[in-house]
PDB file of N, CA and C in Angstrom:
ATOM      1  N   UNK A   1     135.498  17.707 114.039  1.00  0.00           N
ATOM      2  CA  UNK A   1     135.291  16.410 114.633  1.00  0.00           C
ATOM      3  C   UNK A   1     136.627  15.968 115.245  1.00  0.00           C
ATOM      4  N   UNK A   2     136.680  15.914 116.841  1.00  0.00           N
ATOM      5  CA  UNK A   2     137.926  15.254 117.144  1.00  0.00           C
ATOM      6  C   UNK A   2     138.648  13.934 116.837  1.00  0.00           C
ATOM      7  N   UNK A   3     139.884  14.148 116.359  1.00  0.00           N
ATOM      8  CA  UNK A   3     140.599  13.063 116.057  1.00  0.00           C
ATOM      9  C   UNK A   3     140.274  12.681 114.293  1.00  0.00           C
ATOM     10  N   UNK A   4     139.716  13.292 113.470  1.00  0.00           N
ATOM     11  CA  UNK A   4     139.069  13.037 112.772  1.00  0.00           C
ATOM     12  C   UNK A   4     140.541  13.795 111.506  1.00  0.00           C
ATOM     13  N   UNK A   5     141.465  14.403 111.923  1.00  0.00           N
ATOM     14  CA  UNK A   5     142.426  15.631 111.220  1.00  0.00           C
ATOM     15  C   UNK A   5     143.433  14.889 112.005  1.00  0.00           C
ATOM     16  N   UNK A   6     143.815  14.059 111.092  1.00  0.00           N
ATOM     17  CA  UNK A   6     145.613  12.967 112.004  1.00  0.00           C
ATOM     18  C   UNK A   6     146.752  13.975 111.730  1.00  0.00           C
ATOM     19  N   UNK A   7     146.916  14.742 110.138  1.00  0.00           N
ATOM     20  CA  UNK A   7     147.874  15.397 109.785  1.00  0.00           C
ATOM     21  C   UNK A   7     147.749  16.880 110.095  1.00  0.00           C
ATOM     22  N   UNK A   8     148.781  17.432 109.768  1.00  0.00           N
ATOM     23  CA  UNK A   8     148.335  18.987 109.760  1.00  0.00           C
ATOM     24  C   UNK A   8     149.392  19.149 109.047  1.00  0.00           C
ATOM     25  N   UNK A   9     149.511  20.934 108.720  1.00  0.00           N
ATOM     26  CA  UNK A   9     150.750  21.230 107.625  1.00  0.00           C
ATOM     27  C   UNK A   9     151.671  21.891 108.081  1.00  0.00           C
ATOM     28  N   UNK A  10     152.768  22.106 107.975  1.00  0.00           N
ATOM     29  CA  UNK A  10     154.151  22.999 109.048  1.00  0.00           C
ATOM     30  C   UNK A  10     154.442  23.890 107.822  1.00  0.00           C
ATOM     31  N   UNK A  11     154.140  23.643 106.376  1.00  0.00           N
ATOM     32  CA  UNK A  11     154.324  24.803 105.817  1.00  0.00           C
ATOM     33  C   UNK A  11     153.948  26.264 106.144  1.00  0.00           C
ATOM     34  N   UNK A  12     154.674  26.883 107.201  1.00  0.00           N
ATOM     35  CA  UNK A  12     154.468  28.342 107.376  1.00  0.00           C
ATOM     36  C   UNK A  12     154.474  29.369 106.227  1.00  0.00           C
ATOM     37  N   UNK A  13     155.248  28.676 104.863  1.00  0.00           N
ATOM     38  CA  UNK A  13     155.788  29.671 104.222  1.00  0.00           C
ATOM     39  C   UNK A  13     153.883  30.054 102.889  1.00  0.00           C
ATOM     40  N   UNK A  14     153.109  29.192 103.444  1.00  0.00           N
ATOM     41  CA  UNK A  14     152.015  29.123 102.630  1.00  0.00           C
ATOM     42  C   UNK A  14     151.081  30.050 103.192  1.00  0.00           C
ATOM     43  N   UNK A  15     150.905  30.823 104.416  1.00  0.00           N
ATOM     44  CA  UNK A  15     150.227  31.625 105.214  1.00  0.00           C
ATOM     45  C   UNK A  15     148.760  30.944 104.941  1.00  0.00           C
ATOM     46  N   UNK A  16     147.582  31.622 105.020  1.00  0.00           N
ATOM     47  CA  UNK A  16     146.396  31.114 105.160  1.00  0.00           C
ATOM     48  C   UNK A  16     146.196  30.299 104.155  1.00  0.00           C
ATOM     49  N   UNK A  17     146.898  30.064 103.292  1.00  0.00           N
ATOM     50  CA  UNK A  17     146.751  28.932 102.207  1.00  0.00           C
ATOM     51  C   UNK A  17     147.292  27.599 102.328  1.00  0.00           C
ATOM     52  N   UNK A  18     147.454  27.568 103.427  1.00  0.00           N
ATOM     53  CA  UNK A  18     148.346  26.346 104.479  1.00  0.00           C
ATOM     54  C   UNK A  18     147.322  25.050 104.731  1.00  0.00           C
ATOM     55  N   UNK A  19     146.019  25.973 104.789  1.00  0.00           N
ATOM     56  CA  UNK A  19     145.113  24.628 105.956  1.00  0.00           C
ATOM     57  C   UNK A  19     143.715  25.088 104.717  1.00  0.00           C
ATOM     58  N   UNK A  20     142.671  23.973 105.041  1.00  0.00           N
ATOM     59  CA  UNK A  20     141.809  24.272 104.947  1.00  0.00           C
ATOM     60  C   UNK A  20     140.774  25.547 106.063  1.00  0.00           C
ATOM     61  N   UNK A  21     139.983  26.133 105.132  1.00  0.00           N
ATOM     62  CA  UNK A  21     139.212  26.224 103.867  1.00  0.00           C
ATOM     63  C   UNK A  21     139.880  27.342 103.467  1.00  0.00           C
ATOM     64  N   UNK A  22     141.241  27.269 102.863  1.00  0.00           N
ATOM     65  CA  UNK A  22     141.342  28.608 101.748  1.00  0.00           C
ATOM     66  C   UNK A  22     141.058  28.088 100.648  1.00  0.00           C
ATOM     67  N   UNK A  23     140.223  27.105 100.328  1.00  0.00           N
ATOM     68  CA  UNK A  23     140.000  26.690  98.807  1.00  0.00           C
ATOM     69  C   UNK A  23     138.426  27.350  98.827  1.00  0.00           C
ATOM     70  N   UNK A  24     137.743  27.651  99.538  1.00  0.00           N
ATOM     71  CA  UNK A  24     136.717  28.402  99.659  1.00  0.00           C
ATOM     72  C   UNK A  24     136.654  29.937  99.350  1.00  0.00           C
ATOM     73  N   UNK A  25     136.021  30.447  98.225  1.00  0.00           N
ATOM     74  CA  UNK A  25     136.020  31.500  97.620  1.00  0.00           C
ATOM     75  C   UNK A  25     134.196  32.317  97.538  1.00  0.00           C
ATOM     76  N   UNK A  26     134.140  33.257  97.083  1.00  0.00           N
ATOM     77  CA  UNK A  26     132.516  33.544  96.944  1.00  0.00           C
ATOM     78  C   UNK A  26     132.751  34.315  95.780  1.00  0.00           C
ATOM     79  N   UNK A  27     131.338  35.006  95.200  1.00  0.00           N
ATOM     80  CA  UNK A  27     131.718  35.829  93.974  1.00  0.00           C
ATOM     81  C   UNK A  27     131.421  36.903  94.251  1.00  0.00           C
ATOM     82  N   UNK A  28     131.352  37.594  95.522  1.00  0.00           N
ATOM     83  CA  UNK A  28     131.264  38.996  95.632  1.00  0.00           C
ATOM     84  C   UNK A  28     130.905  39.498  96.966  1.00  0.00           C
ATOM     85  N   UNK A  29     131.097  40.766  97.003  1.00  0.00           N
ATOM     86  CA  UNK A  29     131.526  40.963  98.914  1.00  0.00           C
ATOM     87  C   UNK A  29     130.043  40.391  99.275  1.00  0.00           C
ATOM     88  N   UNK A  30     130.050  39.812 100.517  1.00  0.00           N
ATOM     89  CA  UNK A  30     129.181  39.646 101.562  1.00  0.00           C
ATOM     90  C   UNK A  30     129.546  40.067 102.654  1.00  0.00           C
ATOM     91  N   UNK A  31     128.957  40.902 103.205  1.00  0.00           N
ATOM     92  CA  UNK A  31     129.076  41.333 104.682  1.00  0.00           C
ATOM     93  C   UNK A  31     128.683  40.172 105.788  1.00  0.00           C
ATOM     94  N   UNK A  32     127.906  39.492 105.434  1.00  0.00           N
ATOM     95  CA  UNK A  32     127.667  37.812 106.380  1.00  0.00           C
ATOM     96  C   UNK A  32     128.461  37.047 106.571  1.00  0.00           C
ATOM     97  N   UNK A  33     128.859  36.841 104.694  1.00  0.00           N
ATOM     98  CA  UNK A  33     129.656  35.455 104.702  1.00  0.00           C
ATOM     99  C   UNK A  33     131.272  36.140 104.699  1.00  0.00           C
ATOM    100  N   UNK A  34     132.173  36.299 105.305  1.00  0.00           N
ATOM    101  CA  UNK A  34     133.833  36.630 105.658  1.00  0.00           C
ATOM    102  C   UNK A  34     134.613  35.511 104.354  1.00  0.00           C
ATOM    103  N   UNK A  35     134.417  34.697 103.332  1.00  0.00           N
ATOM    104  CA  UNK A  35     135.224  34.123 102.859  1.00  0.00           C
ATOM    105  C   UNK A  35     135.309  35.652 101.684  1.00  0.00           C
ATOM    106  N   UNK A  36     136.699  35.105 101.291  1.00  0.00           N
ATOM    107  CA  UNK A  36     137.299  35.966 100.188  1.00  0.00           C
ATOM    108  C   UNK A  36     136.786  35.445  99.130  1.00  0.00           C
ATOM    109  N   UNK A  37     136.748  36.598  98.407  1.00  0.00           N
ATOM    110  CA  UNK A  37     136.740  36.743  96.497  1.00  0.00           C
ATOM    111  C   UNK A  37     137.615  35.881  95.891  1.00  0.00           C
ATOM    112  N   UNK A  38     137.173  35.537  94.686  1.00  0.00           N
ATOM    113  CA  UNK A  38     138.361  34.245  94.436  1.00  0.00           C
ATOM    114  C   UNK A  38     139.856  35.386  93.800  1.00  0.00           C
ATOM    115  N   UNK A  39     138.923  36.870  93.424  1.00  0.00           N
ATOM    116  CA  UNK A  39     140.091  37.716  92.980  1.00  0.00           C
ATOM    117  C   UNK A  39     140.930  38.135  94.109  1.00  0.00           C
ATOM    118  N   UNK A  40     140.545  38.143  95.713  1.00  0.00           N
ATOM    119  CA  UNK A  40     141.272  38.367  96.451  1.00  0.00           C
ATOM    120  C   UNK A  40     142.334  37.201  96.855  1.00  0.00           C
ATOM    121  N   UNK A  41     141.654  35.995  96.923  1.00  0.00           N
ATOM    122  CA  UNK A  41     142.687  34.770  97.071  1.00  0.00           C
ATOM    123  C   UNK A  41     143.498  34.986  95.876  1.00  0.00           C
ATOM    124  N   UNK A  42     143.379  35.314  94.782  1.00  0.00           N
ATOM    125  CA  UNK A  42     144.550  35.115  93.909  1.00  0.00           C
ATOM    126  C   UNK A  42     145.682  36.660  94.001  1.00  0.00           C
ATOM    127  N   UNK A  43     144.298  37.388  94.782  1.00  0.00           N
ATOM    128  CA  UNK A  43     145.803  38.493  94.382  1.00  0.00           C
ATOM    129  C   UNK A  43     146.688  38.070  95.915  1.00  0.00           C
ATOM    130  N   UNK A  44     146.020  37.829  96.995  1.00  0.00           N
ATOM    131  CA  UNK A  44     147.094  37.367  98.075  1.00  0.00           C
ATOM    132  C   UNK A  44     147.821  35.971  97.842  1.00  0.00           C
ATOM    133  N   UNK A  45     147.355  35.165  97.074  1.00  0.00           N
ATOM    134  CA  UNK A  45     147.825  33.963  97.386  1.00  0.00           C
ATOM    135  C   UNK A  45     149.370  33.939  96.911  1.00  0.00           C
ATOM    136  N   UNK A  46     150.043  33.452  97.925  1.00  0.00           N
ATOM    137  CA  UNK A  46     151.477  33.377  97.682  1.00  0.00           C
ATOM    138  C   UNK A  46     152.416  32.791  97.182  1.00  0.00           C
ATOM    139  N   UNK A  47     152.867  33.404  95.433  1.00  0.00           N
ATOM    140  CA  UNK A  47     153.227  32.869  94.498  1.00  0.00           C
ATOM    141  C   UNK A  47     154.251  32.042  94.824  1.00  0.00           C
ATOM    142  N   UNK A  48     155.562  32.594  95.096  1.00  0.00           N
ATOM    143  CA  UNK A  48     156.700  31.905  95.943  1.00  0.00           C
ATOM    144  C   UNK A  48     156.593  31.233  96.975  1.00  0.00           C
ATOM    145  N   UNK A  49     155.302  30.630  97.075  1.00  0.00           N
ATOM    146  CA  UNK A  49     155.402  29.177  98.154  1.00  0.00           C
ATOM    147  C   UNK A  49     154.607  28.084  97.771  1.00  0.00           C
ATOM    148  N   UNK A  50     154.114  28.346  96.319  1.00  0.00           N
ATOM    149  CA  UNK A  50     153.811  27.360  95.539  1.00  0.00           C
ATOM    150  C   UNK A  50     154.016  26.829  94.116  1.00  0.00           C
ATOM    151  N   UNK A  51     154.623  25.886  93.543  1.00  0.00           N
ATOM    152  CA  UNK A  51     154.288  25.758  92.047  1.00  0.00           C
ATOM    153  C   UNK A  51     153.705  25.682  90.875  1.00  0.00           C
ATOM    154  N   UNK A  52     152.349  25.264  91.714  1.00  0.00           N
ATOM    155  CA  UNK A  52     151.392  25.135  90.717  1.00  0.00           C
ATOM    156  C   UNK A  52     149.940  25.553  91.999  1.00  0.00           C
ATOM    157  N   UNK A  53     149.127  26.136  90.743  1.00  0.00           N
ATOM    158  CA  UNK A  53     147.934  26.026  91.756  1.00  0.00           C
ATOM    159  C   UNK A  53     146.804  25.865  90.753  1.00  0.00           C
ATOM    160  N   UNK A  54     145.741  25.005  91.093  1.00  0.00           N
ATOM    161  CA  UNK A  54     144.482  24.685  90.614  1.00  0.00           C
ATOM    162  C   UNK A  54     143.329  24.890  91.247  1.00  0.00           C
ATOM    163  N   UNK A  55     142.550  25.298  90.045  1.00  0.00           N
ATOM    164  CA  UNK A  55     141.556  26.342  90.376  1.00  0.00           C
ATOM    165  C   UNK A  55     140.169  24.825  89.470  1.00  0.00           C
ATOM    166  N   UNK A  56     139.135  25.120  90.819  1.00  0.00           N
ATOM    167  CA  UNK A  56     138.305  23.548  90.487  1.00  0.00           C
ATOM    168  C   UNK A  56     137.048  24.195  90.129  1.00  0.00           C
ATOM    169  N   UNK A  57     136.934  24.635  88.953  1.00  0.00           N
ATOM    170  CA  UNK A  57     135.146  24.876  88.721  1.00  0.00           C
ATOM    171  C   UNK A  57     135.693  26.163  88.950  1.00  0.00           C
ATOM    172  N   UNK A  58     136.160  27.389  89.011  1.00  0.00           N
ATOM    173  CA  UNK A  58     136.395  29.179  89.510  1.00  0.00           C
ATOM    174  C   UNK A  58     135.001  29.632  89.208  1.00  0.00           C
ATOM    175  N   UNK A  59     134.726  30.439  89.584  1.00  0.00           N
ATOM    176  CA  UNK A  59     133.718  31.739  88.862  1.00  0.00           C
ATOM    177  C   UNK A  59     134.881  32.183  88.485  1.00  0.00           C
ATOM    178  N   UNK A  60     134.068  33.476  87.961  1.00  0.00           N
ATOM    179  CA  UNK A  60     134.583  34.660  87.013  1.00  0.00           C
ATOM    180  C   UNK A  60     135.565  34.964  87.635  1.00  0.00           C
ATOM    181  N   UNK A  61     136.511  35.484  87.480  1.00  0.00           N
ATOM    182  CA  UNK A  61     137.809  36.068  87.729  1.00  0.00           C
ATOM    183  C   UNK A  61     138.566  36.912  87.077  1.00  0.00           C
ATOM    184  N   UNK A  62     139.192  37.910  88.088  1.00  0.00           N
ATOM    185  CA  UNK A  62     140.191  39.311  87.030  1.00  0.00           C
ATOM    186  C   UNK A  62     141.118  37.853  86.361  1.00  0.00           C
ATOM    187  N   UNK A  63     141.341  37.984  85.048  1.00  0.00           N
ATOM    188  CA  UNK A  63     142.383  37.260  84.249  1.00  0.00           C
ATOM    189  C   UNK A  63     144.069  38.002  84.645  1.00  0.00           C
ATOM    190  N   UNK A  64     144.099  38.939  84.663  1.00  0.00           N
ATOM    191  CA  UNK A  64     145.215  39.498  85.231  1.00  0.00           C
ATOM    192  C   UNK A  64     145.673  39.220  86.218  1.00  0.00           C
ATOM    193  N   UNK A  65     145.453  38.608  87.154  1.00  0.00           N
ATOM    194  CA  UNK A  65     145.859  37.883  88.326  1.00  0.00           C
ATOM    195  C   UNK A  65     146.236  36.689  88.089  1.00  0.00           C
ATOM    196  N   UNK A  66     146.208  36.117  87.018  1.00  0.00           N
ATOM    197  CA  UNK A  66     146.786  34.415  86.553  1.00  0.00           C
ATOM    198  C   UNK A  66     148.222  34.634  85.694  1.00  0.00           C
ATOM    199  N   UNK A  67     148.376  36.185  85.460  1.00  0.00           N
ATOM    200  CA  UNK A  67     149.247  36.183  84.553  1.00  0.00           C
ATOM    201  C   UNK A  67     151.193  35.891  85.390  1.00  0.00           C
ATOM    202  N   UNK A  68     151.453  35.057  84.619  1.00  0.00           N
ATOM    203  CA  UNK A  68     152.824  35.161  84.747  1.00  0.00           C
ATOM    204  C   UNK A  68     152.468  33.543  85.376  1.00  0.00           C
ATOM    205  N   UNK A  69     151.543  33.092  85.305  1.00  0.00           N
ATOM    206  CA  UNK A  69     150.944  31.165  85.594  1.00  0.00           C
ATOM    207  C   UNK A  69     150.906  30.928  83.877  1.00  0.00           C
ATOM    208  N   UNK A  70     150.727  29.209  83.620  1.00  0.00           N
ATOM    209  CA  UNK A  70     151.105  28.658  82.593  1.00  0.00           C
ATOM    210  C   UNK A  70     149.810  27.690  82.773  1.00  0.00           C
ATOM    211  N   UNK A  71     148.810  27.629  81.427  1.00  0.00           N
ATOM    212  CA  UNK A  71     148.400  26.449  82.033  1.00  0.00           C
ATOM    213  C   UNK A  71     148.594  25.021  81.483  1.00  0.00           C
ATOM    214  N   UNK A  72     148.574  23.991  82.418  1.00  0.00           N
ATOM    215  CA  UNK A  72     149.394  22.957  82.437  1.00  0.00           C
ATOM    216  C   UNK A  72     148.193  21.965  81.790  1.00  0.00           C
ATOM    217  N   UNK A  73     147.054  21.825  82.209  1.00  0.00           N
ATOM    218  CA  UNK A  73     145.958  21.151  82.208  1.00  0.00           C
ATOM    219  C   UNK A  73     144.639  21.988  82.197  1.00  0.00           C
ATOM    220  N   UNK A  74     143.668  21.363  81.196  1.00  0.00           N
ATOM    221  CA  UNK A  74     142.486  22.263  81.674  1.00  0.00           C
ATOM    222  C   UNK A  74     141.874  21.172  81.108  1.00  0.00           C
ATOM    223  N   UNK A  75     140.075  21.516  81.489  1.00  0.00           N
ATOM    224  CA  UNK A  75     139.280  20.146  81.075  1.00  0.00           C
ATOM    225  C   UNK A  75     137.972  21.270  80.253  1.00  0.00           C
ATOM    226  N   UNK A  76     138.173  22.450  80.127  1.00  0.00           N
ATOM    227  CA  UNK A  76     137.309  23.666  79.776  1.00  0.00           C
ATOM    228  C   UNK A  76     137.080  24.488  80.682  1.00  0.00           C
ATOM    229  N   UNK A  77     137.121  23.928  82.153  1.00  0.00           N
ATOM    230  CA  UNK A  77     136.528  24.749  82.788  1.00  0.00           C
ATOM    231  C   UNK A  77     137.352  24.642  84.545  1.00  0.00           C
ATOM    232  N   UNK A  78     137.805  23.615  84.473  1.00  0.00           N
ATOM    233  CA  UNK A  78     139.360  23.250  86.256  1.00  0.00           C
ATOM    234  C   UNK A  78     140.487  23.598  84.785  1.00  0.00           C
ATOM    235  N   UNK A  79     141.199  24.293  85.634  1.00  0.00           N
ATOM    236  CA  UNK A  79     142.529  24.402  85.022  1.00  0.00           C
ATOM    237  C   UNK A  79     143.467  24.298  86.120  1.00  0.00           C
ATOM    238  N   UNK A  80     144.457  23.417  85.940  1.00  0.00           N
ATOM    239  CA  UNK A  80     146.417  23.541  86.311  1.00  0.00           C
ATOM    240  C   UNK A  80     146.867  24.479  86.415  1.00  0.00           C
ATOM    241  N   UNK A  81     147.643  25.034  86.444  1.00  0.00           N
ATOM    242  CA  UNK A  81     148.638  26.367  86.939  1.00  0.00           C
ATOM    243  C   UNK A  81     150.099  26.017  87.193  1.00  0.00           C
ATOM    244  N   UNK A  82     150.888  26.374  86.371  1.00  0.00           N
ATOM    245  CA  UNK A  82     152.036  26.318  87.103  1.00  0.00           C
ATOM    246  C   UNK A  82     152.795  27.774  86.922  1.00  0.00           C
ATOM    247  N   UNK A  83     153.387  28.399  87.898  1.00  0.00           N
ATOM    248  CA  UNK A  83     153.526  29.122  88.459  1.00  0.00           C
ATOM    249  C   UNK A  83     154.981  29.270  87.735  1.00  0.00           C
ATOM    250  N   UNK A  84     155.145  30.626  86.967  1.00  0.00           N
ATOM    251  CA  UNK A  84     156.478  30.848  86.791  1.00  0.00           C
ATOM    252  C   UNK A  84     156.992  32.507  87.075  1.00  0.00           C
ATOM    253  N   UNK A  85     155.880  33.022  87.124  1.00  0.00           N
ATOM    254  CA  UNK A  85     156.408  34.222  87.981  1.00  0.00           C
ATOM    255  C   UNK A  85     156.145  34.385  89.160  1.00  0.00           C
ATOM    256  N   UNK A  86     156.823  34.745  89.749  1.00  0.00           N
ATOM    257  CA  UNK A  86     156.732  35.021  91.241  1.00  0.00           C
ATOM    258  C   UNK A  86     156.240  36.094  91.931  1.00  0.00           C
ATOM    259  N   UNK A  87     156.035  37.458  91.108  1.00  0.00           N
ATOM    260  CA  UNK A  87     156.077  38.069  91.725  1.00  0.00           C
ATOM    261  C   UNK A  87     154.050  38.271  91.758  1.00  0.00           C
ATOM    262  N   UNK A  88     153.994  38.722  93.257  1.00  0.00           N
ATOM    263  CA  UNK A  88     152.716  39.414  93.308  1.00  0.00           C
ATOM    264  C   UNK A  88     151.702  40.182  92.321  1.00  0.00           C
ATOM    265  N   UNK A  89     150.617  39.626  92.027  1.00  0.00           N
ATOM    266  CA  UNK A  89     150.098  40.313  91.078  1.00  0.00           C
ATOM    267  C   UNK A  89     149.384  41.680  91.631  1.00  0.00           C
ATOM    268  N   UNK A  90     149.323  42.683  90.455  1.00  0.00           N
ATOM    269  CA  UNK A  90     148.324  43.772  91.219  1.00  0.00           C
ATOM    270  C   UNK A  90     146.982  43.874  90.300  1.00  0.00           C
ATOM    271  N   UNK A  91     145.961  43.957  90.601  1.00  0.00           N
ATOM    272  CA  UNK A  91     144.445  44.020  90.133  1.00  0.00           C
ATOM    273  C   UNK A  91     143.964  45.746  90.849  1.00  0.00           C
ATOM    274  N   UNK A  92     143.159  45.969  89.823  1.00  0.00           N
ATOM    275  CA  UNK A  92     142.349  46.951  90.176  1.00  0.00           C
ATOM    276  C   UNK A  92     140.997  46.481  90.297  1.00  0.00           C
ATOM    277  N   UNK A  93     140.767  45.617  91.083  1.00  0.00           N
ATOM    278  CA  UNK A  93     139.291  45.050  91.579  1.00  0.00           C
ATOM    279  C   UNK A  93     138.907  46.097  93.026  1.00  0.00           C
ATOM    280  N   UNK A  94     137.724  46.149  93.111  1.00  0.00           N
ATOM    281  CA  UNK A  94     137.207  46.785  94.459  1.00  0.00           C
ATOM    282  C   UNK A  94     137.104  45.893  95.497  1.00  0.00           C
ATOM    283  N   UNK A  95     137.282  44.653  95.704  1.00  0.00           N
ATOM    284  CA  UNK A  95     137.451  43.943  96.746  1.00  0.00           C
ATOM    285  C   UNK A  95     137.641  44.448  98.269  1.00  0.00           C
ATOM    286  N   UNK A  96     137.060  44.350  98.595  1.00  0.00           N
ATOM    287  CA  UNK A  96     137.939  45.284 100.145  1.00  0.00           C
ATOM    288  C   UNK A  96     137.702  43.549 100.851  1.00  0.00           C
ATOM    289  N   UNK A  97     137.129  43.028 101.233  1.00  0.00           N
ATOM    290  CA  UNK A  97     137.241  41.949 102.450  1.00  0.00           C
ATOM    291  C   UNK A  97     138.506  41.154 102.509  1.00  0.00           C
ATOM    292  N   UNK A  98     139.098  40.485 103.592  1.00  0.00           N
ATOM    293  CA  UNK A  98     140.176  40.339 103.875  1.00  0.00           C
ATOM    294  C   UNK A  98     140.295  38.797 103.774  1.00  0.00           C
ATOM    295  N   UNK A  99     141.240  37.770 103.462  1.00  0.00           N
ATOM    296  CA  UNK A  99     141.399  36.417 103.318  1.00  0.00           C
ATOM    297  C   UNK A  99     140.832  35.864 104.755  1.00  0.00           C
ATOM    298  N   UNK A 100     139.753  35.430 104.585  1.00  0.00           N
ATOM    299  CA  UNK A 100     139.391  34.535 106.164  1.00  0.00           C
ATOM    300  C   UNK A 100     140.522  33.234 106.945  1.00  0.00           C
ATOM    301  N   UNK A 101     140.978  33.431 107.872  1.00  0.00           N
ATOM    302  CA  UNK A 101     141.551  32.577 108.350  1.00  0.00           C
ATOM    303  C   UNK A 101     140.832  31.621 109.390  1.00  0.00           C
ATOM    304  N   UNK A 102     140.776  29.765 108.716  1.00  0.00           N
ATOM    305  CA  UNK A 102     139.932  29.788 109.889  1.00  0.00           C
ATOM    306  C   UNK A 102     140.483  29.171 111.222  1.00  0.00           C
TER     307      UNK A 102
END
């Protein structure tokens, strides 16, 4: 909707996790739908350009991909994140589809 988006974000250092919809995830490949696995957003999502990250309602997820996060808050089921390792996680998930940029 024009005019409807006043701000935008200059964080480059966040790559597709910059703008909306990278909060949009699915639970398993679709050849239709192009959004990523929530295991692929977490294994790309880029530790060193954020501190914390929260995850609202997740499906299922590799747990190994949260590791080296802290959690800060949870209500049973949204949890906080704060981020103390940096480095890239690796998963042995079969994921092949790629982070949608939109």
């Amino acid at each position: 909707m024009a005019g409807a988006q006043l701000d935008r974000s200059e964080y480059g250092e966040a790559g597709a996790f910059r703008k909306d919809p990278s909060q949009i995830v699915r639970l398993h490949d679709c050849p239709v739908n192009r959004w990523p696995t929530i295991d692929s957003s977490l294994r790309n999502f880029p530790r060193a350009a954020f501190d914390y990250l929260w995850m609202v309602n997740p499906p299922a997820y590799d747990r190994a991909l949260v590791r080296g996060m802290v959690p800060v808050w949870t209500n049973g089921r949204s949890v906080l994140l704060r981020i103390v390792d940096r480095t890239q996680p690796v998963s042995r998930s079969t994921d092949t589809l790629p982070v949608a940029e939109p």
